[in-house]
Protein backbone atom coordinates (compact mmCIF):
# COMPACT_ATOMS: atom_id res chain seq x y z
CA UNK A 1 -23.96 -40.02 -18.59
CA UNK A 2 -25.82 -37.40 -16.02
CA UNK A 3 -23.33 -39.18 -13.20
CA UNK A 4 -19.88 -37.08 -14.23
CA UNK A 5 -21.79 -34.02 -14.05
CA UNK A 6 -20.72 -31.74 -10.85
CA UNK A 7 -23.53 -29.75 -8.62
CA UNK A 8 -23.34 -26.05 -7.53
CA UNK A 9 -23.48 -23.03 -9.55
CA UNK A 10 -22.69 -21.62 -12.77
CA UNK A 11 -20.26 -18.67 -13.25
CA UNK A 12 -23.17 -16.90 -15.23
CA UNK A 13 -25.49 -17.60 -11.40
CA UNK A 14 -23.02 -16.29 -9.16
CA UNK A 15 -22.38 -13.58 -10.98
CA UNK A 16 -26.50 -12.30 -11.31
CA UNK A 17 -26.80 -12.76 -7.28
CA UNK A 18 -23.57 -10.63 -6.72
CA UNK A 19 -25.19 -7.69 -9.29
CA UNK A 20 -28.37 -7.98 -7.64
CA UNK A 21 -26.59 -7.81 -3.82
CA UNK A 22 -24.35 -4.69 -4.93
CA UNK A 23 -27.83 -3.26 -6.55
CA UNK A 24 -29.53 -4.18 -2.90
CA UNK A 25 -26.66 -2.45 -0.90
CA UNK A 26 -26.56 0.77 -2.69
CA UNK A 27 -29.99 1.69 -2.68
CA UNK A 28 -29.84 0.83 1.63
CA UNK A 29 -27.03 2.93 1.70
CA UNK A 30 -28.00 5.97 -0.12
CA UNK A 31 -31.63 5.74 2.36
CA UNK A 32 -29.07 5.39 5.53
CA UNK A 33 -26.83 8.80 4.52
CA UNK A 34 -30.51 10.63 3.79
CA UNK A 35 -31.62 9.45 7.80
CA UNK A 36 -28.46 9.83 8.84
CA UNK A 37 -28.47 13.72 7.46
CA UNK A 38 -32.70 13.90 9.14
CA UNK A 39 -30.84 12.54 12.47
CA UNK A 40 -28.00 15.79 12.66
CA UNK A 41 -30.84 17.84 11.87
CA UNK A 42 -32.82 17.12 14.71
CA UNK A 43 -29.74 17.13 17.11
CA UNK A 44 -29.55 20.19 16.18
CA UNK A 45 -32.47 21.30 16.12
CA UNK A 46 -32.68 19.50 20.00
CA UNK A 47 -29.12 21.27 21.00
CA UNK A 48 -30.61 24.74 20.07
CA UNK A 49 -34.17 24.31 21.99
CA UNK A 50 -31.36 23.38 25.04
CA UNK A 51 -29.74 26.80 24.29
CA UNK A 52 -33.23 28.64 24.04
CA UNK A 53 -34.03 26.54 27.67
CA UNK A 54 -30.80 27.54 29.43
CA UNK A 55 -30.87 30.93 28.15
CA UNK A 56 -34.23 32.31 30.01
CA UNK A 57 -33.14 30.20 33.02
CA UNK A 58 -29.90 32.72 32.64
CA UNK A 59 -31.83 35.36 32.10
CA UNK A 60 -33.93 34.47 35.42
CA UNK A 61 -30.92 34.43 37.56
CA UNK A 62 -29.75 38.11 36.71
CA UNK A 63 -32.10 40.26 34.75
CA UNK A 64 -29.84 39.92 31.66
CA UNK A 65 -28.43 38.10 28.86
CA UNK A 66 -25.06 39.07 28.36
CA UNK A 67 -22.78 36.28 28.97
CA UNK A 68 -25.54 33.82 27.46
CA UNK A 69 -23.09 32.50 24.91
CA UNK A 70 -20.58 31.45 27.55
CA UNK A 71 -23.23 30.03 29.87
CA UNK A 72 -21.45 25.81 30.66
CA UNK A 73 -24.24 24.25 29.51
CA UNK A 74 -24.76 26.72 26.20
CA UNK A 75 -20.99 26.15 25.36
CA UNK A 76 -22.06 21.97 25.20
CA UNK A 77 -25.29 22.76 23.17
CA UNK A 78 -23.20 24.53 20.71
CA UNK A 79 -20.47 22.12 20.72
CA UNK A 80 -23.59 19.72 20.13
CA UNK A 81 -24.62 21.32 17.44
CA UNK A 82 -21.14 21.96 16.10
CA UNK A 83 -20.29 18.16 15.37
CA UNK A 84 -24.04 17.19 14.35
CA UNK A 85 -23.90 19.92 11.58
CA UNK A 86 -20.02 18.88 10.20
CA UNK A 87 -18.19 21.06 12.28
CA UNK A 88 -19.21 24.39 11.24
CA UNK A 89 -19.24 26.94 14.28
CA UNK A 90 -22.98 27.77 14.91
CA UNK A 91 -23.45 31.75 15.38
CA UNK A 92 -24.45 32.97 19.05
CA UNK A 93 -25.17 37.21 18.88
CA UNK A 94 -25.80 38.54 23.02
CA UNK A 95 -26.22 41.74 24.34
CA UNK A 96 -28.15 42.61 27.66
CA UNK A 97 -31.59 42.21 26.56
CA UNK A 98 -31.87 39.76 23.49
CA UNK A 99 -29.85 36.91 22.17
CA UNK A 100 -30.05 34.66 18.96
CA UNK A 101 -28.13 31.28 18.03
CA UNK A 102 -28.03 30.37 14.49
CA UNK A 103 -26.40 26.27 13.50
CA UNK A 104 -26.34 25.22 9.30
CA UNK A 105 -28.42 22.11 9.10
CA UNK A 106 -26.95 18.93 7.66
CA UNK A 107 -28.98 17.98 5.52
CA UNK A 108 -29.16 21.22 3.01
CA UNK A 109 -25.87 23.92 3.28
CA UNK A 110 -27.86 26.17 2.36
CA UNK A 111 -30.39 26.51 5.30
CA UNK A 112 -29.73 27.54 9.06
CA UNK A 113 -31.56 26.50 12.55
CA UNK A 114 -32.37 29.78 14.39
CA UNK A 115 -33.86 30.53 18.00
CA UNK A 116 -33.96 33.95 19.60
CA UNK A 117 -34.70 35.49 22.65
CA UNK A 118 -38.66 36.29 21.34
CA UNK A 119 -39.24 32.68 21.33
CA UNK A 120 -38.35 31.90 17.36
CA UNK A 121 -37.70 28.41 16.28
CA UNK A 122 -37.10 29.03 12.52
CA UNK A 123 -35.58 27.44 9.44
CA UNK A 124 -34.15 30.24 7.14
CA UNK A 125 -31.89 30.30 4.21
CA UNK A 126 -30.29 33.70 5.97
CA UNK A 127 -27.05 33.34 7.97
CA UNK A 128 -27.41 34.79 11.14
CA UNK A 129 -25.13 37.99 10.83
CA UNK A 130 -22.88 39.15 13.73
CA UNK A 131 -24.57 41.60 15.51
CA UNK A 132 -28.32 40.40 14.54
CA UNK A 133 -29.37 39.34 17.65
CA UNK A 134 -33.10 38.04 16.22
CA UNK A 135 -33.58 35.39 13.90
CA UNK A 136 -34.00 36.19 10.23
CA UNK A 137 -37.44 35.45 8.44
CA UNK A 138 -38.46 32.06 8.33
CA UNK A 139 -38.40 30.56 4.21
């Protein structure tokens, strides 16, 4: 009687493993677009410590910091932290004796990267504004 009877699985079988899978996979996915977001952050975070770098290294070759923003290796730090951030332009403010670049983080719109010529590395939720050429208060 037990002979006739096929092997493998039920409908009802298949069906719980390919729930549980989908379950699996969305849960890995949502943790991969949260490191992901972590990951731009700290390229950008990386490009504008390169910017801070190149900047006094500008400074030391004439006294000065106008030009800064269109400094080669500046112009790649910002196009650095242009892509890791989604493609908004990060701010760069220069005048002969201070300069301050601003990038939006990826992982919250709402905050900004800043470094200035005093040595700042700051997370604000203040835009840098054209002009401002220190960063705003760190929040």
């Amino acid at each position: 009687m037990y002979n006739n009877r096929s092997k493998g699985f039920t409908l009802i079988e298949l069906l719980v493993v390919i729930a549980i899978i989908g379950i699996l996979s969305a849960v890995v996915l949502a943790s991969l677009n949260t490191a992901r977001s972590k990951g731009n952050d700290a390229a950008i975070q990386s490009d504008l410590s390169t910017i801070q770098t190149q900047a006094e290294v500008f400074y030391g070759t004439g006294n000065t910091y106008t030009g800064v923003c269109s400094d080669a290796t500046i112009v790649r730090a910002i196009a650095g932290a242009k892509t890791a951030n989604g493609g908004t332009d990060p701010v760069c403010n220069t005048n002969g004796t201070a300069y301050a670049v601003s990038s939006k983080l990826s992982s919250d719109a709402t905050r900004y990267w800043c470094v200035d010529s005093t040595g700042n590395n700051t997370k604000s939720t203040t835009a840098l504004g054209t002009g401002v050429y220190a960063c705003p208060a760190s929040s």
